[in-house]
Structures are given as C-alpha cells and as structure tokens.
Protein backbone atom coordinates (compact mmCIF):
# COMPACT_ATOMS: atom_id res chain seq x y z
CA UNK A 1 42.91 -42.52 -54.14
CA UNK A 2 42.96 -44.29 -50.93
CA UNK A 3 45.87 -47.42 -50.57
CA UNK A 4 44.39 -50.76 -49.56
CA UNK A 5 46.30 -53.01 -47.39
CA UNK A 6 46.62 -55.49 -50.21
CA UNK A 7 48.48 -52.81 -52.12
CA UNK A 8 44.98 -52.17 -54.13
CA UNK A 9 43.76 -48.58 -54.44
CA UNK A 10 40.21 -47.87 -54.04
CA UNK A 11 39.59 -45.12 -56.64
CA UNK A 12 37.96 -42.26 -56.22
CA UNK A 13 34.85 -42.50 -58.10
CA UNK A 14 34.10 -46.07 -55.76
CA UNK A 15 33.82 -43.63 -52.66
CA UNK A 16 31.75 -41.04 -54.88
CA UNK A 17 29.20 -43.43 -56.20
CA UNK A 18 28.61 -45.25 -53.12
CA UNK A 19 27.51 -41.44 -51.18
CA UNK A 20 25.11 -40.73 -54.21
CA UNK A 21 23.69 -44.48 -53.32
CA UNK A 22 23.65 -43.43 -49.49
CA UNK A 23 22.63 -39.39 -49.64
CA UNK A 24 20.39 -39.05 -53.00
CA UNK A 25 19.21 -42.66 -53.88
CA UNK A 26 20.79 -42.24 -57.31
CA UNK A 27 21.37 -45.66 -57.76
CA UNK A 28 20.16 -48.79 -56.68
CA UNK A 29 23.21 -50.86 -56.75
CA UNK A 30 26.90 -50.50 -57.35
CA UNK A 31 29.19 -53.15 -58.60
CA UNK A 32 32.87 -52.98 -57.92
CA UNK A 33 35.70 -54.66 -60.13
CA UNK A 34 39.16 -55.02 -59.13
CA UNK A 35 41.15 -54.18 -61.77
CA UNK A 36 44.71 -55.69 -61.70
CA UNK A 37 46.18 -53.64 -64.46
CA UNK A 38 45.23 -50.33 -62.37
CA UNK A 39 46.27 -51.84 -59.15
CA UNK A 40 42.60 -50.93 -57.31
CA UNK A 41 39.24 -51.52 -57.47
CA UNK A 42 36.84 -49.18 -59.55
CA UNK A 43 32.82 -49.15 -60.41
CA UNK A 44 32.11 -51.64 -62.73
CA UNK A 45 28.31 -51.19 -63.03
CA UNK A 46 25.54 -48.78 -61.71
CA UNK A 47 22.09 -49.84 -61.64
CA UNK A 48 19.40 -47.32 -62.29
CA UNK A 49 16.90 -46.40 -58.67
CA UNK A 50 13.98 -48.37 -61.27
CA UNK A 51 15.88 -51.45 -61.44
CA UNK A 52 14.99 -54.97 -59.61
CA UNK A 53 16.79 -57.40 -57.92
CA UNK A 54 17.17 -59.74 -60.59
CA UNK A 55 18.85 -56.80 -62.46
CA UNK A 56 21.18 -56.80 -59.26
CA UNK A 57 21.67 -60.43 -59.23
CA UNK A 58 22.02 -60.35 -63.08
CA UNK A 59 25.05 -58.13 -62.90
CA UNK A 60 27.50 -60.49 -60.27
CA UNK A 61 29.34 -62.87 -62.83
CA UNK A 62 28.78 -66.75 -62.78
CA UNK A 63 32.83 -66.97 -62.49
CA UNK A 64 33.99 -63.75 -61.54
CA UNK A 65 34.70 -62.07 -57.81
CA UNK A 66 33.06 -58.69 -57.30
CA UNK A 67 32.21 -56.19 -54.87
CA UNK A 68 28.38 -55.12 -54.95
CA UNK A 69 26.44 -52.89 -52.78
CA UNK A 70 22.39 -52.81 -52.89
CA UNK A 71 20.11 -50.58 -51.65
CA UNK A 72 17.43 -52.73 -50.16
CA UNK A 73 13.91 -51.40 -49.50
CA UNK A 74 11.37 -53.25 -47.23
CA UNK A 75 8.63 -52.86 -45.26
CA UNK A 76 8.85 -54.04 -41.72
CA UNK A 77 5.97 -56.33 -39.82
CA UNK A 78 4.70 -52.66 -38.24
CA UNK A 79 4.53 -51.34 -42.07
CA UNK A 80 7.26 -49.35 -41.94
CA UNK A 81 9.41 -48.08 -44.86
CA UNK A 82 12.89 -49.07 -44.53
CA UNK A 83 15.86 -49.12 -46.14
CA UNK A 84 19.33 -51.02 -45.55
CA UNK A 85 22.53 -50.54 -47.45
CA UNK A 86 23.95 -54.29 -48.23
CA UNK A 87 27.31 -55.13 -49.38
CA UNK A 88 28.24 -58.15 -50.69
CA UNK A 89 31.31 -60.40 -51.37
CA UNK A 90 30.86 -62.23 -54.08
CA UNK A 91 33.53 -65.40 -54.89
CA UNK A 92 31.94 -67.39 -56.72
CA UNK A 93 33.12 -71.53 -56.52
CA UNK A 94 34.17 -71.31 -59.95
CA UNK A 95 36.58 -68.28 -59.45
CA UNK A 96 40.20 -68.69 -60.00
CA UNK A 97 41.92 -69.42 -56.58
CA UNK A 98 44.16 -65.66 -57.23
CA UNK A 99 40.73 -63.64 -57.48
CA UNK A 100 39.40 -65.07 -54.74
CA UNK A 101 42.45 -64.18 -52.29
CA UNK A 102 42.83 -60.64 -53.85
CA UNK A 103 39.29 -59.55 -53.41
CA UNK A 104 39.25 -61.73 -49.60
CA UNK A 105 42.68 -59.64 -48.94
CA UNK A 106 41.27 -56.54 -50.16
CA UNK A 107 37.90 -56.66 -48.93
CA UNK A 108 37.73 -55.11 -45.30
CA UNK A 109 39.57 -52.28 -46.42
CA UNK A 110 37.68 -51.68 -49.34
CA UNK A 111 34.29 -51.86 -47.49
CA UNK A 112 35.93 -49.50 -44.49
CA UNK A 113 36.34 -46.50 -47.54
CA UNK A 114 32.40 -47.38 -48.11
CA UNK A 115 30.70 -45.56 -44.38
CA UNK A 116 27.22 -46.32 -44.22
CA UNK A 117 27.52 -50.38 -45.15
CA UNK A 118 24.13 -51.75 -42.64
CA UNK A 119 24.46 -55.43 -43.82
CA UNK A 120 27.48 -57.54 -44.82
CA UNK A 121 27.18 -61.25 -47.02
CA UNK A 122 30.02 -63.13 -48.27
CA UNK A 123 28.56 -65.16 -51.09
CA UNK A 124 29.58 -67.80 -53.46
CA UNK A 125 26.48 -68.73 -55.09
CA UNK A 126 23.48 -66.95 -56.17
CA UNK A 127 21.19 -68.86 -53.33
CA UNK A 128 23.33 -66.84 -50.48
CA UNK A 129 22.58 -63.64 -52.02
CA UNK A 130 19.17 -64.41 -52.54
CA UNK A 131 16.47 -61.49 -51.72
CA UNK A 132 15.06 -63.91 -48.72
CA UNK A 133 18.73 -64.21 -47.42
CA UNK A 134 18.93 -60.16 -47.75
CA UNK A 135 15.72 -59.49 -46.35
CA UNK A 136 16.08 -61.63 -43.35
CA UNK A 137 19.71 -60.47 -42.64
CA UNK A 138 17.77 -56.61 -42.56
CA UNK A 139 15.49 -56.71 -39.96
C-alpha cells in the first residue's frame, strides 16, 4: 500500500485493477472511493469491457466525490482505432466541502500510482464529463 501525501493510502488492488484496464482490457471503467474509515482510497466499482458510457456516467454519484478512470475507444477522422485512458475527478457541487478537499488533496498522488492516465477532467457536473467533452479532449 502506497502513502498519499494527504495521509490516504492507495490500496493495492486500485494499482492492480487499473493495469488489467491498461494491459488486458478487462474492464471498461474503474471507480475509486475514498474510504475514510480505511484511511485510502480503494475500487468502488468495475464496469464490464460490454458496458456503455451511460453505465460509466451512471456509476459517479449525484452528491458524492470519486475517482473514475474510462477506457475510451474512438475512431479518428483517418479511421483509425484508438484508444485513450481518461481519468476523472469528480466533485460534484453538491458534495460536502470535507470530500471535496480530501479527494482535491489526494488526487495527484493518487493518479501518479495510476501510469498510463492519457487524459485528465476535473468535473463537477455530468455536462463536463460528457462523451463530447471526452472525445474532444482525446484527439
């Protein structure tokens, strides 16, 4: 378990989860919790390779902070297949004022554990984390 600047340890299984994403494609998305109790963040929700963006979207809480990271296939104007790894910040307006300076305290450390991030959004509604937003951040 790695120590975070903030004092919050980024567990094990965060670093794991995110290489499967990166090397084998076995998930689609990854969303990260901080979880006080524990003193570090851990996986709160894997997404299956089959599932959309909405199902992505669906999974970042309406008043919660989170950590997410999406893989996000596109095809470029040549028609190329691509692929860019996209983490996200999510702080929602309605957060309480503590989450949202734990996770902004925690978060470059957090992302540093995570090698491979392409794109980086701070969000704090669902319209800056839209798949437009993503996709035009990408090329």
């Amino acid at each position: 378990m790695a120590n975070a600047a903030s004092g919050m340890a980024v567990h094990d299984e965060c670093k794991l989860k995110f290489l499967e994403l990166k090397a084998r494609r076995t998930y689609r998305f990854i969303v990260y919790k901080i979880e006080e109790k524990q003193n570090g963040v851990i996986v709160e929700k894997l997404g299956e390779p089959t599932d959309s963006y909405e199902d992505f979207s669906a999974s970042l809480p309406a008043n919660e902070c989170r950590y997410a990271v999406y893989d996000f296939d596109y095809v470029t104007e040549e028609n190329c297949q691509k692929s860019r790894i996209v983490f996200v910040a999510w702080s929602p307006d309605t957060a309480k004022v503590r989450s949202k300076m734990i996770y902004a305290s925690s978060k470059d450390r957090f992302k540093r554990e995570l090698d491979g991030i392409q794109v980086e959004l701070q969000a704090t509604d669902p319209t800056e984390v839209g798949l437009d937003v993503i996709r035009s951040r990408a090329n």
